[in-house]
Protein backbone atom coordinates (compact mmCIF):
# COMPACT_ATOMS: atom_id res chain seq x y z
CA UNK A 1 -6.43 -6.99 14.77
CA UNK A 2 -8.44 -9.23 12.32
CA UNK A 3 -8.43 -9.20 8.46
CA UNK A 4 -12.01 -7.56 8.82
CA UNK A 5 -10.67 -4.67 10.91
CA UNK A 6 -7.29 -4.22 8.48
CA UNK A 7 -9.00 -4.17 5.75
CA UNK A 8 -12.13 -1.56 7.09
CA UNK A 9 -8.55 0.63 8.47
CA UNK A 10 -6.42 0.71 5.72
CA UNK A 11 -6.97 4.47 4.07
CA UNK A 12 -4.81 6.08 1.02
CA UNK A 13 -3.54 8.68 3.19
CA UNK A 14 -2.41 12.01 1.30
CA UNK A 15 -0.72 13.83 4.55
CA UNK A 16 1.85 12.06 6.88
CA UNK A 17 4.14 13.64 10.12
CA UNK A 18 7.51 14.63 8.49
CA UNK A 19 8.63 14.53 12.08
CA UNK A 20 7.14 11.43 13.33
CA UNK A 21 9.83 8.53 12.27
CA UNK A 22 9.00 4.66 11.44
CA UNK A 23 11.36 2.50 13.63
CA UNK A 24 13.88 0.21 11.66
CA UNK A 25 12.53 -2.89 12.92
CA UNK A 26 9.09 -1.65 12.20
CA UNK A 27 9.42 -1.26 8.54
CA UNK A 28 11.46 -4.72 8.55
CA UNK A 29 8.57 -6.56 10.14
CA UNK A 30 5.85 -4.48 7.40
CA UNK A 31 8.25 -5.91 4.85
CA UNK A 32 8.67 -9.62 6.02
CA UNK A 33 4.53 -9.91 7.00
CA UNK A 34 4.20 -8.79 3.36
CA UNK A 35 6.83 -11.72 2.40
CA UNK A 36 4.25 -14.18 2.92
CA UNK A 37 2.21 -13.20 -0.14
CA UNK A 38 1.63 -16.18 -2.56
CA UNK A 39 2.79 -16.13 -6.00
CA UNK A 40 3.57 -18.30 -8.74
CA UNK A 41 5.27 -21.15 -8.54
CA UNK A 42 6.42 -19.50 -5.24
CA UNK A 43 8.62 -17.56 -7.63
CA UNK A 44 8.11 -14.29 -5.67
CA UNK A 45 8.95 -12.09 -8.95
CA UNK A 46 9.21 -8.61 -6.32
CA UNK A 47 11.84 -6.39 -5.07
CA UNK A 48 11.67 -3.09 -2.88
CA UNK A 49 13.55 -0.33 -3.04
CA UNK A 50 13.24 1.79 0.61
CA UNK A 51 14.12 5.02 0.42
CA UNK A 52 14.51 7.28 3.62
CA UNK A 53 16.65 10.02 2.65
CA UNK A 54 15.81 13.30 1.95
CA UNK A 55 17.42 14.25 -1.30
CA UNK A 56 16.44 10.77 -2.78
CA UNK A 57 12.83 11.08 -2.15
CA UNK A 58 13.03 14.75 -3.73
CA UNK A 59 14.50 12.97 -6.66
CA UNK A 60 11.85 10.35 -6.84
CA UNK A 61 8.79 13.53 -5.92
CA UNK A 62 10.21 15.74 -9.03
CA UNK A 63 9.42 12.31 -11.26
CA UNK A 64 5.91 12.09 -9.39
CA UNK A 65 3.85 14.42 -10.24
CA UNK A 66 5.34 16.74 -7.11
CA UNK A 67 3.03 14.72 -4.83
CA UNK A 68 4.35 16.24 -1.50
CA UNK A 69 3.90 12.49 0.39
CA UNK A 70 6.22 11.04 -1.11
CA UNK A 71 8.42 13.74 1.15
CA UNK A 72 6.48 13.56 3.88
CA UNK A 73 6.02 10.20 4.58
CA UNK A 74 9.07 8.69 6.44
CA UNK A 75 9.34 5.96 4.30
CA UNK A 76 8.66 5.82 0.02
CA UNK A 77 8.87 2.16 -1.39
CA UNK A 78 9.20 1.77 -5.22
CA UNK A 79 8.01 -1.76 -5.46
CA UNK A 80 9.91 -3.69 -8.55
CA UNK A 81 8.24 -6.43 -10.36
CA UNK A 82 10.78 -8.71 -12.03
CA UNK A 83 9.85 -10.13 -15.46
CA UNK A 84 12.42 -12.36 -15.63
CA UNK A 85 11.77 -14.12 -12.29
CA UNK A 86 10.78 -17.41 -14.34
CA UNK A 87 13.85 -17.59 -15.79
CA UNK A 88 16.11 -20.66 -15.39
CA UNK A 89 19.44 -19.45 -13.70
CA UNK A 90 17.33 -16.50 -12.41
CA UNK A 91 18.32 -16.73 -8.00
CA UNK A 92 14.71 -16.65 -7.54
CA UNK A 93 13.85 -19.21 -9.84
CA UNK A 94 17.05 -21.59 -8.91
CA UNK A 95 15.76 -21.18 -4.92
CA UNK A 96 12.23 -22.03 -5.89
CA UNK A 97 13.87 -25.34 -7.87
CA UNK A 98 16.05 -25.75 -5.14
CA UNK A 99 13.35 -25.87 -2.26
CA UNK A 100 11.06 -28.47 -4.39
CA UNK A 101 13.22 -30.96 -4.37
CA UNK A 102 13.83 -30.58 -0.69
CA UNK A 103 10.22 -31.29 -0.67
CA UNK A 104 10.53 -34.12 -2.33
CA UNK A 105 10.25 -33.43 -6.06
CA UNK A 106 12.23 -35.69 -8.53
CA UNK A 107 15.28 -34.01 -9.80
CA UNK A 108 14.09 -35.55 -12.65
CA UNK A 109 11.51 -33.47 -12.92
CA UNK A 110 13.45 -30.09 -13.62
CA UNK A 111 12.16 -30.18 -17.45
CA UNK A 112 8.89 -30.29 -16.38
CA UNK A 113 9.40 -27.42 -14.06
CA UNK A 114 11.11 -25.74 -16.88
CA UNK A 115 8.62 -25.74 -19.63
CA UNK A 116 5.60 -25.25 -17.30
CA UNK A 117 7.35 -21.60 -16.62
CA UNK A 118 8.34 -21.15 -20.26
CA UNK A 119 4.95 -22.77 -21.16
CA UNK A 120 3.39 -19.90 -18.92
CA UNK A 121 5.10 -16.46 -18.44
CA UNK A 122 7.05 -16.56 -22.11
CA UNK A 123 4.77 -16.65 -24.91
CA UNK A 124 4.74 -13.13 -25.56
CA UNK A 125 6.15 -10.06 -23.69
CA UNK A 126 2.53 -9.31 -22.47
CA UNK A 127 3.35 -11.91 -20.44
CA UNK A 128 6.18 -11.26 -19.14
CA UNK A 129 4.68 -7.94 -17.46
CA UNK A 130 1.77 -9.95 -17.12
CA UNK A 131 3.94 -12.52 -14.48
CA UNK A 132 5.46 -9.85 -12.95
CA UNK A 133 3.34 -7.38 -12.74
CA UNK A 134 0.06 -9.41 -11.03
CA UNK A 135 2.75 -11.11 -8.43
CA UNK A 136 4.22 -7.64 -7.57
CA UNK A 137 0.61 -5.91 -7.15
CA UNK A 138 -0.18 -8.89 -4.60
CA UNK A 139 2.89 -7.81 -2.70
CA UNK A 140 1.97 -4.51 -2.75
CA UNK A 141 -1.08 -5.23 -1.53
CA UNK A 142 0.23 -7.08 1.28
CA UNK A 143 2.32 -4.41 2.03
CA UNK A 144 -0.47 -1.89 2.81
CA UNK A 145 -2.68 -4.65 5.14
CA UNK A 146 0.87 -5.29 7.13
CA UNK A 147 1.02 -1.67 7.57
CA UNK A 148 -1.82 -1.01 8.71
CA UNK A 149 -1.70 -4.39 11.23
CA UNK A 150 1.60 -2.19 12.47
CA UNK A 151 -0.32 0.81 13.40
CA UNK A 152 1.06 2.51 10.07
CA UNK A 153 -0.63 4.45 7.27
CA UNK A 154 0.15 4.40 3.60
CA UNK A 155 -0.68 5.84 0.17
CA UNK A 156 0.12 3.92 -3.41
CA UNK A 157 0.63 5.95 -6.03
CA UNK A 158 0.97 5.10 -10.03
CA UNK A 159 1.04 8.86 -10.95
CA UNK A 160 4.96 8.56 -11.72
CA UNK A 161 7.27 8.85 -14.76
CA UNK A 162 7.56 5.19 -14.96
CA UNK A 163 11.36 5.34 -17.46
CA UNK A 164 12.40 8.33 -15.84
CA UNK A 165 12.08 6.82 -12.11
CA UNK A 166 14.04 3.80 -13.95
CA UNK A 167 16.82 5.77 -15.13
CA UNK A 168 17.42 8.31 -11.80
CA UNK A 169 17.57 5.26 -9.56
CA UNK A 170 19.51 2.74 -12.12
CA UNK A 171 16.37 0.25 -12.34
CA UNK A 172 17.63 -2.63 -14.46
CA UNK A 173 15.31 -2.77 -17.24
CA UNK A 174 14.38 -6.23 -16.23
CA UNK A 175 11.86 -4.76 -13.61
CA UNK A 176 8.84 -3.24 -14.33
CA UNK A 177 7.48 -0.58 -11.05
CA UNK A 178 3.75 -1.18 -10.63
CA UNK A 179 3.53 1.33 -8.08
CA UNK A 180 5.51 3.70 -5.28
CA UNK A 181 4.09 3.15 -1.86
CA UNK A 182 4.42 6.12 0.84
CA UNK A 183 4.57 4.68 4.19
CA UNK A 184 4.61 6.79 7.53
CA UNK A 185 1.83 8.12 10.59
CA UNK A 186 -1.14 10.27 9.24
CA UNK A 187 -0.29 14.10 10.05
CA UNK A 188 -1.97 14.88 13.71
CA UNK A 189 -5.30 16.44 13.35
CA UNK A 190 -5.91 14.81 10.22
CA UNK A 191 -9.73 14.51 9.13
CA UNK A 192 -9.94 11.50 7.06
CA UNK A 193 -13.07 11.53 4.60
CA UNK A 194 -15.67 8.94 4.53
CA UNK A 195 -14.78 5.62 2.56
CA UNK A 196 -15.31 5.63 -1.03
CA UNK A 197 -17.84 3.56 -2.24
CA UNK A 198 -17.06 -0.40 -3.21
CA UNK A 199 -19.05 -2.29 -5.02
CA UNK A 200 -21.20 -4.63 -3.73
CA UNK A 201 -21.62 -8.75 -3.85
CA UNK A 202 -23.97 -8.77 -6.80
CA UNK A 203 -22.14 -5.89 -8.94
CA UNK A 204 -18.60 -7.96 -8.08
CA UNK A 205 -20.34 -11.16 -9.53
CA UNK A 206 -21.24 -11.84 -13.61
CA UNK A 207 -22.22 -14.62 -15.34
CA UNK A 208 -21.99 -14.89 -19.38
C-alpha cells in the first residue's frame, strides 16, 4: 500500500467489532512503524499508554464524554506528550546525547547541545507544551497511517477530561495527553460516509 492509498483509507471510524480482537504482534508492529516519526533533536518527547481491558477502558469512557468506541474498539491508546523530554538527565534526552556522539559529535560539544534545547523548548511554559505537544501529535499521526497500512481502523478523540484522565490513570504531571486514539476493525456492515471536504492547494497556500 502506498502513502497515496493510506492516506485516501484512513477514516475516523465511530463503530468497531467488540468481538473482533487486534493480534499482539499487530498492535506492536502499528506502534514501532509509528516509532519512526521525526522529532526534535530526535528527542522523541511521546509515550503510549495501551489499554485492553475492560474495566480500564470504562474508566477512561466515563472521563470521555461516554463515547462508546473507546469500549468497543479492541485497543484505546492515550498518547502522552512529555514536556520535559529536553531536559538534561531526562533518559530520552541522555540517549539522544548518547547516540550523537556515536555519530561522531565532539563530547565537547554537550554545552552546545545543552543550550540549543534550553535555548528552544524553555523560554516559557508555552513552550514546553509547545515541544511536546507538536512531537506527540506527529506520533499520533503516524500512528493512524501505520494502522491503516495494517489493515486496522482508528478514531482520535480530544473530547476527554484532560486532569481527570491524568489523575484515574496516575499520569505524572510531566505529560501533557494530546489525544486518545481507539484502535480496532470497523463493525461489519458498516456504511462509512463520504470524505469530508479538505481544502485545496490554493486555500492551503498564503502569502503576506
Amino acid at each position: 500500500m502506498n502513502f497515496e492509498q493510506i492516506t485516501k483509507d484512513r477514516r475516523s471510524i465511530n463503530f468497531f467489532d467488540p468481538e473482533k480482537q487486534i493480534p499482539q504482534e499487530v498492535i506492536k508492529k502499528m506502534v514501532e512503524l509509528a516509532g519512526n516519526t521525526p522529532s526534535s533533536f530526535n528527542l522523541q518527547p511521546w509515550n503510549l499508554m495501551i489499554l485492553q481491558d475492560k474495566a480500564q477502558k470504562e474508566k477512561l469512557k466515563a472521563l470521555a464524554w461516554d463515547q462508546p468506541k473507546i469500549v468497543e474498539a479492541p485497543v484505546t491508546m492515550i498518547v502522552l506528550a512529555d514536556k520535559e523530554g529536553w531536559k538534561q538527565g531526562h533518559p530520552g534526552f541522555e540517549r539522544t546525547w548518547q547516540e550523537m556522539v556515536k555519530s561522531g559529535m565532539p563530547e565537547t560539544q554537550r554545552d552546545w547541545f545543552l543550550d540549543a534545547t534550553n535555548s528552544l523548548y524553555n523560554w516559557s511554559p508555552d513552550a514546553n507544551l509547545a515541544f511536546a505537544a507538536k512531537n506527540a501529535g506527529f506520533f499520533a499521526m503516524s500512528l493512524m497511517y501505520a494502522a491503516v497500512s495494517l489493515g486496522l481502523d482508528s478514531h482520535p478523540m480530544d473530547g476527554f477530561d484532560h486532569e481527570g484522565v491524568k489523575k484515574a490513570f496516575n499520569i505524572p504531571d510531566r505529560y501533557w495527553i494530546p489525544v486518545l486514539l481507539a484502535v480496532g476493525y470497523k463493525k461489519p456492515g458498516l456504511v462509512i460516509d463520504p470524505p469530508k471536504w479538505r481544502k485545496t492547494y490554493e486555500e492551503i497556500i498564503v502569502e503576506f
